[in-house]
Protein backbone atom coordinates (compact mmCIF):
# COMPACT_ATOMS: atom_id res chain seq x y z
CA UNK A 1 111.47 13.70 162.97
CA UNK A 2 112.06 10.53 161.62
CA UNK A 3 110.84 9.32 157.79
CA UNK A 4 110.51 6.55 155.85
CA UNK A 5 112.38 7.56 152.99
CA UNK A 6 116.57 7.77 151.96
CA UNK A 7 116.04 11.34 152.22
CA UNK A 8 116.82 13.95 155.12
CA UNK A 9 114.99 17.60 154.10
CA UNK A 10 116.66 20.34 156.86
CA UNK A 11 113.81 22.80 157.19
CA UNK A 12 115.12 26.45 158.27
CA UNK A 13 112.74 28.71 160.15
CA UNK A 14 112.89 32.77 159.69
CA UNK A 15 113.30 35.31 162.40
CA UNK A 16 109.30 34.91 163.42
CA UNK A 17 107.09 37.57 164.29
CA UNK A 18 108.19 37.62 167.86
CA UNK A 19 111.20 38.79 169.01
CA UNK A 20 110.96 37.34 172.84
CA UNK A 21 109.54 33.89 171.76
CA UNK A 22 112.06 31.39 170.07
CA UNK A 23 111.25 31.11 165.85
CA UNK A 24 108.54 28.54 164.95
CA UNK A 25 109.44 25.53 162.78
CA UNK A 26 108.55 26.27 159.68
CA UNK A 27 106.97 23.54 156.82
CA UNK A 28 106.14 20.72 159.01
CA UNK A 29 103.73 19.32 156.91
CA UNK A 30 105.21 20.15 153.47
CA UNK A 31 108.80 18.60 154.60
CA UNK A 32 107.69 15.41 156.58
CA UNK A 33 105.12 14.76 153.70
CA UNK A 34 103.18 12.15 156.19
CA UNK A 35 106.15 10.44 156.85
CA UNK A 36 107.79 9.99 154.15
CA UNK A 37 110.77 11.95 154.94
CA UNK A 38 113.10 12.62 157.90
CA UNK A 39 113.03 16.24 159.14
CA UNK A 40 115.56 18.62 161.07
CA UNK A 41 114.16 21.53 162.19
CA UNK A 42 116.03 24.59 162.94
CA UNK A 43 115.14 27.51 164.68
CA UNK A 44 117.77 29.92 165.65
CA UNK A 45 116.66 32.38 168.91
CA UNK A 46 119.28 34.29 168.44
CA UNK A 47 118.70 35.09 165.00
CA UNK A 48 121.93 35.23 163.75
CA UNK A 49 122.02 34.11 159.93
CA UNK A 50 124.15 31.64 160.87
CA UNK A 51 126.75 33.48 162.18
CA UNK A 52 125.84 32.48 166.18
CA UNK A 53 128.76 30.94 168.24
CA UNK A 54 128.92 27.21 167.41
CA UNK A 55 125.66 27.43 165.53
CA UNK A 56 127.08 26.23 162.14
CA UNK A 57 129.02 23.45 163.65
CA UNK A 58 126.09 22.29 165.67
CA UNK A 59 123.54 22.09 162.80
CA UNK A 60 126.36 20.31 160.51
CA UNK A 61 127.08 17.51 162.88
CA UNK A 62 123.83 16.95 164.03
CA UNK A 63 123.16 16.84 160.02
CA UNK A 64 125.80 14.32 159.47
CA UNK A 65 124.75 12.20 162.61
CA UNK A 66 121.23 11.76 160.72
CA UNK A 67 122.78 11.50 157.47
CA UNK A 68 124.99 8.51 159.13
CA UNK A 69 122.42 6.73 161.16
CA UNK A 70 119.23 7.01 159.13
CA UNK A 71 121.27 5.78 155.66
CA UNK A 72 120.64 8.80 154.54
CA UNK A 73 121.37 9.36 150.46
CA UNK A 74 119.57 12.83 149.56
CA UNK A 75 119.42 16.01 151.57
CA UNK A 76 117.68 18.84 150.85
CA UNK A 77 117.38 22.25 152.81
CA UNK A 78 114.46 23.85 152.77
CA UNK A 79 114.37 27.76 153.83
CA UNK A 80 112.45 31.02 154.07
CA UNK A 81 113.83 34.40 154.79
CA UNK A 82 116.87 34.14 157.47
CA UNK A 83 116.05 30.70 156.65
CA UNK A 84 116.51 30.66 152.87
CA UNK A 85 119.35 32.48 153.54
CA UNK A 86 121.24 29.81 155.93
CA UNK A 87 120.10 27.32 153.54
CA UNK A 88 122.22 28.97 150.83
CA UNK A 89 125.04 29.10 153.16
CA UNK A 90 125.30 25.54 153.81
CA UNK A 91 126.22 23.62 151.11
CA UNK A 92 129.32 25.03 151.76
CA UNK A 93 129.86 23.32 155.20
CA UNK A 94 128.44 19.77 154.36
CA UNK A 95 126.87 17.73 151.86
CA UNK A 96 123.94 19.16 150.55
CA UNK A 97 122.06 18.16 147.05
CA UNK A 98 119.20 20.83 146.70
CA UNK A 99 118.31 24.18 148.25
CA UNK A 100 114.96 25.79 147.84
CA UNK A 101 115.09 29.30 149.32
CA UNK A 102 112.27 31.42 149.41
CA UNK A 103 112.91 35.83 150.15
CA UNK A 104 116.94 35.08 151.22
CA UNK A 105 118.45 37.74 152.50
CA UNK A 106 122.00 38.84 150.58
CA UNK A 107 122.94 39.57 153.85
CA UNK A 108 122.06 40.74 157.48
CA UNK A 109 124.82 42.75 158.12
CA UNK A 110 123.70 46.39 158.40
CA UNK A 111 127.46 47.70 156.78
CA UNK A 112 126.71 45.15 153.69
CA UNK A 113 123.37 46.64 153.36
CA UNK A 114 122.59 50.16 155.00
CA UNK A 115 119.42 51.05 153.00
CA UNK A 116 117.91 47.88 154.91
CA UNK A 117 116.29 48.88 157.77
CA UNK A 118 114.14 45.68 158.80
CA UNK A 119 115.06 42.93 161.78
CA UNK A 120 118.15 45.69 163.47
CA UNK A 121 116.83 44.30 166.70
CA UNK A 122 118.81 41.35 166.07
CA UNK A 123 121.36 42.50 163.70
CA UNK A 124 122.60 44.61 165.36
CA UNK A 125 123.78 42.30 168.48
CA UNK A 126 125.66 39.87 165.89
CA UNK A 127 129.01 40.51 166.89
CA UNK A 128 130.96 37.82 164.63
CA UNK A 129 130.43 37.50 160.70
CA UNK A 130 131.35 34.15 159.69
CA UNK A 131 128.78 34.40 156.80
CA UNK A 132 128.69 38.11 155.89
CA UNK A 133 126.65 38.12 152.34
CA UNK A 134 125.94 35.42 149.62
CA UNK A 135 128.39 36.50 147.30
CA UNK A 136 128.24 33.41 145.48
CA UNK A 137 125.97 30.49 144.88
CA UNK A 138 126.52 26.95 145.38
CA UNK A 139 125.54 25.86 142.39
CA UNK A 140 128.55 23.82 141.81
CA UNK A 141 127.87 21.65 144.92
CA UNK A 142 124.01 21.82 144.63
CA UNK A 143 121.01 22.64 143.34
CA UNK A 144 119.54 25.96 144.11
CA UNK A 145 116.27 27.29 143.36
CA UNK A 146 115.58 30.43 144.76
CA UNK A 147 112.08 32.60 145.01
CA UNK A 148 112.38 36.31 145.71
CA UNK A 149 109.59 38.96 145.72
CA UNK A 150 109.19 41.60 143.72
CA UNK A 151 108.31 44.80 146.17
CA UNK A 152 111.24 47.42 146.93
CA UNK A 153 111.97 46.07 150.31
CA UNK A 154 112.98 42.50 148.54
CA UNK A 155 114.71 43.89 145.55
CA UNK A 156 116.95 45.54 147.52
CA UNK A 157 118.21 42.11 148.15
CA UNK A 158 117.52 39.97 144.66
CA UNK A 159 119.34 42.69 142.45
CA UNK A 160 122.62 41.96 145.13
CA UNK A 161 122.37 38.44 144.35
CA UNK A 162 124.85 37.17 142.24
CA UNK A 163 123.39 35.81 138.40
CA UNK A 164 124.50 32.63 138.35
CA UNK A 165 122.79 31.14 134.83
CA UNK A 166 123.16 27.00 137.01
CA UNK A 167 120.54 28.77 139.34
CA UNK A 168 116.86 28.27 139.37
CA UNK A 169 116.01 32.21 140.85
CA UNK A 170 113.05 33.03 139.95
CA UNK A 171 111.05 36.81 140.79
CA UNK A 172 107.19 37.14 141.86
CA UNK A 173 106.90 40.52 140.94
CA UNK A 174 103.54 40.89 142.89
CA UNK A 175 104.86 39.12 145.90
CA UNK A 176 106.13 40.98 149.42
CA UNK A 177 108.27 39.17 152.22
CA UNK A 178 105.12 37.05 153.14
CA UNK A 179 105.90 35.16 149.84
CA UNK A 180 105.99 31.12 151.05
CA UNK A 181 102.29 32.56 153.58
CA UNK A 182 100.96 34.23 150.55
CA UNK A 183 101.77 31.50 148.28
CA UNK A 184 100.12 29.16 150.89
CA UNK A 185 96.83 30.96 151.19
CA UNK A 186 97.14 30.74 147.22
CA UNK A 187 97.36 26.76 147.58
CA UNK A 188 100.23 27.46 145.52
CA UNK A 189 103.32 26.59 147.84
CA UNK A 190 102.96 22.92 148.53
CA UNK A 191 102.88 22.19 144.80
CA UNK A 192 106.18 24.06 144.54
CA UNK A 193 107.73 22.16 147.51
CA UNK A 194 106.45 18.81 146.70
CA UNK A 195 107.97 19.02 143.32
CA UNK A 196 111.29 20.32 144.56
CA UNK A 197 111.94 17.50 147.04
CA UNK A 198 110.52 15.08 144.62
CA UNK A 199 113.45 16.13 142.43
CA UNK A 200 111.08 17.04 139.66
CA UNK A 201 112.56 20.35 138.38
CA UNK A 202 110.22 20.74 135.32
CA UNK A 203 107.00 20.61 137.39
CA UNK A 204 108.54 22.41 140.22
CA UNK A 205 109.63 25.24 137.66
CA UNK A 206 105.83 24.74 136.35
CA UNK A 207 104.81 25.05 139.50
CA UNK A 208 106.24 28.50 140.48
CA UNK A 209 105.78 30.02 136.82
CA UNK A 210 101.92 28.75 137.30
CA UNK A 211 102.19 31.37 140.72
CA UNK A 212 103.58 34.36 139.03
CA UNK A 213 106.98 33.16 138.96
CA UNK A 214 109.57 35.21 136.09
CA UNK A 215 113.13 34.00 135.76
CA UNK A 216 115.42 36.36 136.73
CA UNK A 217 117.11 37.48 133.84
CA UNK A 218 113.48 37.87 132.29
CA UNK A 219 112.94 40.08 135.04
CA UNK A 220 115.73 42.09 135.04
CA UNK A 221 115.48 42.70 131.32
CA UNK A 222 111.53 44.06 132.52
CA UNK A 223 113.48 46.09 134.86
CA UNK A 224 116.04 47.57 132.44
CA UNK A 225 113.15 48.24 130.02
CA UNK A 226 111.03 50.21 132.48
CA UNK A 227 114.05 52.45 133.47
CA UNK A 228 114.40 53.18 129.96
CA UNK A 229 110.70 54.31 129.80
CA UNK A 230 111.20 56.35 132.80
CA UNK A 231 114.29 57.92 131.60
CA UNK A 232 112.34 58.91 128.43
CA UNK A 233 109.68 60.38 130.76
């Protein structure tokens, strides 16, 4: 979708809620901002993390053909779930200058992760693993905020991610998978993505601390303390 703006934000649906209908594009509204910025969508039937045949390549040139044609100076990818997860994956493929990431998996693949039981459907028929975890951040190449939530099922993948102190990861402790729909219903998410493209980092930061948002290592000092209570228990 074309903007009006020198900046291209690559919006990266999640696996959906369907598995026999192809993934809905997710943040329309949030990422074309009434115009003001050009849009790719992806949506990946296969669900594949990125890891489909030709499916990087594909989204790369077709991001470089916009980045070419529409003068494009700033590009931003914009993710939730498998999404937030491809997003991360990216910068390492082509130019990217910002990643906001919300509930990234570490990784899909069912060896990498065996007490992770959700989305096998798919997983499971991935036969390649070009992009097998996110066992680093691109935080030399980019900016990356990142929003995980703070139920079981999502820790098992924000205590794998690596703790990269250039990375904006913050935890929602109250927060499930739904985390961007929750923080929606909230009126809480377009603040946060406004911000981000706007490449306002203090009110974006704001912004998700103002939602329940607690920085990482904040959090994982929480967690260390309440093992130590339970240990004493």
């Amino acid at each position: 979708v074309p903007g009006s703006s020198d900046t291209l934000v690559i919006s990266l649906a999640g696996v959906g809620n369907d598995r026999h209908s192809q993934p809905t594009i997710e943040f329309f509204q949030l990422a074309y901002q009434d115009g003001l910025n050009h849009v790719l969508f992806v949506s990946d039937a296969s669900r594949s993390w990125l890891n489909g045949p030709g499916l990087a390549e594909a989204i790369v040139e077709t991001i470089e053909q916009v980045v070419k044609e529409a003068g494009i100076k700033r590009v931003f990818a914009l993710g939730n779930s498998m999404g937030g997860t491809m997003a991360l994956s990216l910068p390492y493929l082509t130019k990217i200058d910002e990643v906001l990431a919300f509930v990234p998996q570490y990784s899909a693949k069912p060896e990498r992760l065996p007490e992770e039981d959700r989305w096998m459907f798919f997983r499971k028929k991935i036969k390649e693993w070009r992009f097998e975890a996110i066992d680093s951040l691109p935080t030399d190449r980019c900016v990356a905020t990142i929003l995980h939530g703070g139920t079981p099922d999502e820790l098992i993948h924000m205590n794998r991610f690596p703790r990269d102190p250039k990375a904006k990861h913050f935890v929602l402790p109250k927060m499930d998978h739904r985390l961007a729909h929750n923080l929606h219903k909230k009126k809480k998410l377009a603040r946060i993505v406004a911000k981000a493209i706007a490449k306002k980092p203090w009110q974006c930061k704001r912004a998700i601390e103002g939602a329940g948002g607690i920085p990482r290592d904040v959090f994982d000092e929480m967690q260390i303390g309440e093992d130590r209570v339970k240990r004493g228990a």
